[in-house]
N, C-alpha and C. Protein backbone atom coordinates (compact mmCIF):
# COMPACT_ATOMS: atom_id res chain seq x y z
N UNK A 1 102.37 109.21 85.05
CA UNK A 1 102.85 109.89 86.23
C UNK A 1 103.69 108.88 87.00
N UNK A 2 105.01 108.97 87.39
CA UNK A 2 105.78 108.21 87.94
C UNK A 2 106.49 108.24 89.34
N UNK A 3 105.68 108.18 90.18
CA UNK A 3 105.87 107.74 91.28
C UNK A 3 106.69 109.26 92.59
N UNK A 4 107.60 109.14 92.96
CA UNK A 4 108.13 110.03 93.06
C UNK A 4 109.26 110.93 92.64
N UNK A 5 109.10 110.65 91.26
CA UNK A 5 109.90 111.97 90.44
C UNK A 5 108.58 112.64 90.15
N UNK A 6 107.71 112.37 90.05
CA UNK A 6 106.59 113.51 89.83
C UNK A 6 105.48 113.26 90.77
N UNK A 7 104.19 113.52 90.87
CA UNK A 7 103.50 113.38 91.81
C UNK A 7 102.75 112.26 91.99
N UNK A 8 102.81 110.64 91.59
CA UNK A 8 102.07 109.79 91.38
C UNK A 8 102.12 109.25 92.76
N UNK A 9 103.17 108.80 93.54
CA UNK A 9 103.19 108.61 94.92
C UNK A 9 101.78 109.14 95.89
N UNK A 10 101.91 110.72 95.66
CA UNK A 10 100.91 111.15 96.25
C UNK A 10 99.17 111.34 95.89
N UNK A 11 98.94 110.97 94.33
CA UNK A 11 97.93 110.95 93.71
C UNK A 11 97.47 109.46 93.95
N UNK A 12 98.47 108.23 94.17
CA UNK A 12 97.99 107.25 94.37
C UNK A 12 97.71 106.95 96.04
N UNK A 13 98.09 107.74 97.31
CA UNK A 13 97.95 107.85 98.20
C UNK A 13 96.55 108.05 98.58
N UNK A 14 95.98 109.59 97.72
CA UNK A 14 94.79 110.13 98.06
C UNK A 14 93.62 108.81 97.46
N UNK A 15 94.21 108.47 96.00
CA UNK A 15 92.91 107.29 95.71
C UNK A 15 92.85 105.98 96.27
N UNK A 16 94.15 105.39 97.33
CA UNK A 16 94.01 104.52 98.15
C UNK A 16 93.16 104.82 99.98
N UNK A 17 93.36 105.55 99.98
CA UNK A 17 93.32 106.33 101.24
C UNK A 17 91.65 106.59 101.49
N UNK A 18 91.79 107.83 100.39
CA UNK A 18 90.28 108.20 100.57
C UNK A 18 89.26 107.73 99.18
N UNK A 19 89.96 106.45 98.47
CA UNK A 19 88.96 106.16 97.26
C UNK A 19 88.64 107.13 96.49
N UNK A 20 89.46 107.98 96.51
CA UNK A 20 89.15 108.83 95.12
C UNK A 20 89.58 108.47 93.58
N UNK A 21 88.49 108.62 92.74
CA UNK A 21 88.67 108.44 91.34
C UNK A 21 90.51 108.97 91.15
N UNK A 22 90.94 108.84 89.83
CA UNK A 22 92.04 109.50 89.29
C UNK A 22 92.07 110.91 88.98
N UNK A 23 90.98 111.26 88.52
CA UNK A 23 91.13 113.28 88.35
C UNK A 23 90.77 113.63 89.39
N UNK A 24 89.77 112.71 90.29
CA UNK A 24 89.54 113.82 91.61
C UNK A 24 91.02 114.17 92.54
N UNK A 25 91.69 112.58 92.41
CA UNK A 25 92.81 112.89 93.54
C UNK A 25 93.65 113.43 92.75
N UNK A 26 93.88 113.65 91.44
CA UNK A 26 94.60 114.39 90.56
C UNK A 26 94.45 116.10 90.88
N UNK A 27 93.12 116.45 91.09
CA UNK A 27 92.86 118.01 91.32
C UNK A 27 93.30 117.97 92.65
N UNK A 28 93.01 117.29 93.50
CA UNK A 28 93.05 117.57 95.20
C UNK A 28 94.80 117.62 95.06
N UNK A 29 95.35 117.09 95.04
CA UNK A 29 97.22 117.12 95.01
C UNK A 29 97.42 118.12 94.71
N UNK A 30 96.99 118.84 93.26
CA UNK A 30 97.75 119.73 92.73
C UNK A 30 96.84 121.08 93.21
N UNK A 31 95.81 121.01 93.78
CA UNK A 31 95.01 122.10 94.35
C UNK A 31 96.54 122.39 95.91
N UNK A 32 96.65 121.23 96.70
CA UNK A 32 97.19 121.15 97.69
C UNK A 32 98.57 121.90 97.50
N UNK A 33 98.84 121.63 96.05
CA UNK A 33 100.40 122.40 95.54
C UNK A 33 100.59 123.22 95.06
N UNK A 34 99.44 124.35 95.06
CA UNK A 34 99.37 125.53 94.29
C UNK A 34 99.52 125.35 92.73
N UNK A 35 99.37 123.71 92.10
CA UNK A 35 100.07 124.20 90.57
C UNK A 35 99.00 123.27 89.80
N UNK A 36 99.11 123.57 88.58
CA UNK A 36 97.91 122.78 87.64
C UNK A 36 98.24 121.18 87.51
N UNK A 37 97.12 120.88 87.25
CA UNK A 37 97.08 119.25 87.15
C UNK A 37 98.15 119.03 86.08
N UNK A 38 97.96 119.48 85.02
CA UNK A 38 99.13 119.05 84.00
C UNK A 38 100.69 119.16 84.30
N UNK A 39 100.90 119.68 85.37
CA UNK A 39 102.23 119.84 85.94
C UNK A 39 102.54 118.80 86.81
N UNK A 40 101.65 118.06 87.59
CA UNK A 40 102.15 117.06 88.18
C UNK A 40 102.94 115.74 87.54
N UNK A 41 102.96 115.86 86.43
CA UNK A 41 103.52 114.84 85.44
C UNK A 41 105.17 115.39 85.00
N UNK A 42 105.37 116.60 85.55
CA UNK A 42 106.50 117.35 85.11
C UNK A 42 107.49 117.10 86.11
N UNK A 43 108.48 116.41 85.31
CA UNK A 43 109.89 116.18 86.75
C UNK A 43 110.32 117.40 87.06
N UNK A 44 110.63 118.22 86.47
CA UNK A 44 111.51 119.39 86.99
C UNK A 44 111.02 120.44 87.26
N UNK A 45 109.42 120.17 87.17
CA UNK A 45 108.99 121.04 88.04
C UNK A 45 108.39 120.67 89.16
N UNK A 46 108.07 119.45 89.68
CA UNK A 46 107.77 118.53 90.69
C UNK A 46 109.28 118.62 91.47
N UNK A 47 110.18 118.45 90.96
CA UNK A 47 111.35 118.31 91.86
C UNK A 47 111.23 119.90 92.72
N UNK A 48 111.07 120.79 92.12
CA UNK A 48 110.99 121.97 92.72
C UNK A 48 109.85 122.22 93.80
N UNK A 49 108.84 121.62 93.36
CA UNK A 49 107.78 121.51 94.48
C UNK A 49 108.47 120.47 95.51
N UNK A 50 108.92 119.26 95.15
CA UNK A 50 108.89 118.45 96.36
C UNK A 50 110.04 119.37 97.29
N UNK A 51 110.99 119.88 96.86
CA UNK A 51 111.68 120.77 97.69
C UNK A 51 111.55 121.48 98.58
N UNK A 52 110.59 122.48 98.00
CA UNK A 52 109.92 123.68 98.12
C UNK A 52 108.67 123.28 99.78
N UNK A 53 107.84 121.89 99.31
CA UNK A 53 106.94 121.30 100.23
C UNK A 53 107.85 120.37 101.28
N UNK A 54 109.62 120.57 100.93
CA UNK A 54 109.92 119.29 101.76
C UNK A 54 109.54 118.07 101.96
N UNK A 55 108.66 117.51 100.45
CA UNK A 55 107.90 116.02 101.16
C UNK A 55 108.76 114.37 100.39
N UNK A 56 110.08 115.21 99.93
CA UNK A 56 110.91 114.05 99.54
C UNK A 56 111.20 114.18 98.08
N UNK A 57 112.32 113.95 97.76
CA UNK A 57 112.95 113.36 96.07
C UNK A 57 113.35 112.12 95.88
N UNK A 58 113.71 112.21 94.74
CA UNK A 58 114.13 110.52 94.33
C UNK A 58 115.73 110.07 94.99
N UNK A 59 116.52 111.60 94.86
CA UNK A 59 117.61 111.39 94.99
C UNK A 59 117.56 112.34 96.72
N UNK A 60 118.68 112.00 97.79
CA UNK A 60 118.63 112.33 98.98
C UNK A 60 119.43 113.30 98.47
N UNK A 61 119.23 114.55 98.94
CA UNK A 61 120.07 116.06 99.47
C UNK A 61 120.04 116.43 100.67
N UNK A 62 121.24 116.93 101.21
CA UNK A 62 121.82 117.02 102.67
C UNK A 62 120.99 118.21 102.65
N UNK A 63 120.49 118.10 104.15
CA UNK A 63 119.52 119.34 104.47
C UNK A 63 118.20 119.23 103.90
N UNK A 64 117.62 118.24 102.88
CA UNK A 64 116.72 117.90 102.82
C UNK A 64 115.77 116.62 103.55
N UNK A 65 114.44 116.38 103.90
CA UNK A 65 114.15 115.49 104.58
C UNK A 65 113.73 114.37 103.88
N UNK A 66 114.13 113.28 104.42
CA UNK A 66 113.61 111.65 103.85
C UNK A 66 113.19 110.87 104.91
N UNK A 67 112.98 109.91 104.02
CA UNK A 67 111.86 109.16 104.86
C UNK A 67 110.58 109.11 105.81
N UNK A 68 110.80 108.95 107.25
CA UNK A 68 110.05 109.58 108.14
C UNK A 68 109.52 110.47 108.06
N UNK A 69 110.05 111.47 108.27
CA UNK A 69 110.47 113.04 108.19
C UNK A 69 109.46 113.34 106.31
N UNK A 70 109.62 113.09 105.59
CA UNK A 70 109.14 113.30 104.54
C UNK A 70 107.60 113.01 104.54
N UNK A 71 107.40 111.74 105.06
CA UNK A 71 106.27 111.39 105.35
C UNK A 71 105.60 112.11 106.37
N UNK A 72 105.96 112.42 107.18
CA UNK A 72 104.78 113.37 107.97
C UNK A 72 104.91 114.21 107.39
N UNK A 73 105.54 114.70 106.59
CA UNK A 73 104.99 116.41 105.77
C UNK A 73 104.02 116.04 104.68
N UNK A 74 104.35 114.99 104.04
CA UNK A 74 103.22 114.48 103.25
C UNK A 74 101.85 114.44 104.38
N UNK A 75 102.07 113.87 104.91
CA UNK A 75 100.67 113.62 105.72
C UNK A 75 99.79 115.21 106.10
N UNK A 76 101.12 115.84 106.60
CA UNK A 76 100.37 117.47 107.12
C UNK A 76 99.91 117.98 105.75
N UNK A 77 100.54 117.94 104.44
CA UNK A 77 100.27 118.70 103.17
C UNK A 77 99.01 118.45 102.76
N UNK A 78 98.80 116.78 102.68
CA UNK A 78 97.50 116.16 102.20
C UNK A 78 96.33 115.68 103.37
N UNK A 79 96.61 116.42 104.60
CA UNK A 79 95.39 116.29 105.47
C UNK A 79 95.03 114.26 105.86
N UNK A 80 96.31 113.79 105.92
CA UNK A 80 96.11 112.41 105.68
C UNK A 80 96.93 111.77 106.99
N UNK A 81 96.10 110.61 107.70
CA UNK A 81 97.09 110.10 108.71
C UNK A 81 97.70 108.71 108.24
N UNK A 82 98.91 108.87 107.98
CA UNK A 82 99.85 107.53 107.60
C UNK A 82 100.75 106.98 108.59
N UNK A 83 99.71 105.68 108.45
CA UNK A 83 100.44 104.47 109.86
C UNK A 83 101.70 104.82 110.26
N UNK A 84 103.08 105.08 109.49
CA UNK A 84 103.69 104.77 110.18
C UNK A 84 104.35 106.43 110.73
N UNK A 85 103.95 107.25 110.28
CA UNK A 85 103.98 108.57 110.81
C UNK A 85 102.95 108.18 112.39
N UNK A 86 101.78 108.31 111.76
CA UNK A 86 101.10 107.67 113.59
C UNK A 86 102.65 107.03 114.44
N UNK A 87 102.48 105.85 114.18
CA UNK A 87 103.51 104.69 115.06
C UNK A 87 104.73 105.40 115.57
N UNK A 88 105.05 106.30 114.48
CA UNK A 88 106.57 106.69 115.01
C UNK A 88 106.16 108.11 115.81
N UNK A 89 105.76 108.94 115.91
CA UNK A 89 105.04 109.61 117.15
C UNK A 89 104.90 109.18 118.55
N UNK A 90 103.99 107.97 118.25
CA UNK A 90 103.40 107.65 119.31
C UNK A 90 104.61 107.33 119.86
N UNK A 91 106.13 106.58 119.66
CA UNK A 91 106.63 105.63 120.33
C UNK A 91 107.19 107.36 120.83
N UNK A 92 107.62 108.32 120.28
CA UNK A 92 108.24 109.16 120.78
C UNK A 92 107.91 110.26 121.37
N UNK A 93 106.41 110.22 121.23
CA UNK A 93 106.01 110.88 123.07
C UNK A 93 106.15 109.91 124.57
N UNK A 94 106.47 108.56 124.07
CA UNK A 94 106.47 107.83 125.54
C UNK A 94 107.81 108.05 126.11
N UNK A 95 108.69 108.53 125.18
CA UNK A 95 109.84 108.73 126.02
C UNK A 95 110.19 109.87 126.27
């Protein structure tokens, strides 16, 4: 599974995060994505999900979100708070 052309980014998120084994955070992702575990290994159909979930591609498309922006949808998708989604909030309710 390779990173973010398919879902490894986010499978390695959930087993850093919340210490989950490899099939557990393997089911929890793809439970989270409506699609079977064996599909998360699939680029072109992962590209369609990351679209579809807005939570980022490999390659940038106008009208699509990156970075930041990608990352807090990751965070809302997988029920997960990531530092720098926190940090960048916080600075932008003070103003």
């Amino acid at each position: 599974m390779g990173g973010i052309r398919t879902a490894g980014d986010l499978v390695a998120r959930m087993q850093m995060t919340r210490g989950m084994k490899i099939d557990e955070a393997k089911r929890y992702v793809a439970d989270k994505l409506h699609i079977a575990v064996p599909d998360l290994s699939n680029e072109v159909l992962m590209r369609e999900v990351r679209e579809e979930y807005k939570i980022g591609t490999i390659q940038s498309l106008a009208g699509f979100p990156k970075g930041i922006e990608a990352k807090h949808n990751i965070s809302d998708l997988l029920g997960l708070a990531i530092n720098s989604v926190n940090v960048f909030q916080s600075r932008t309710k003070r103003e």
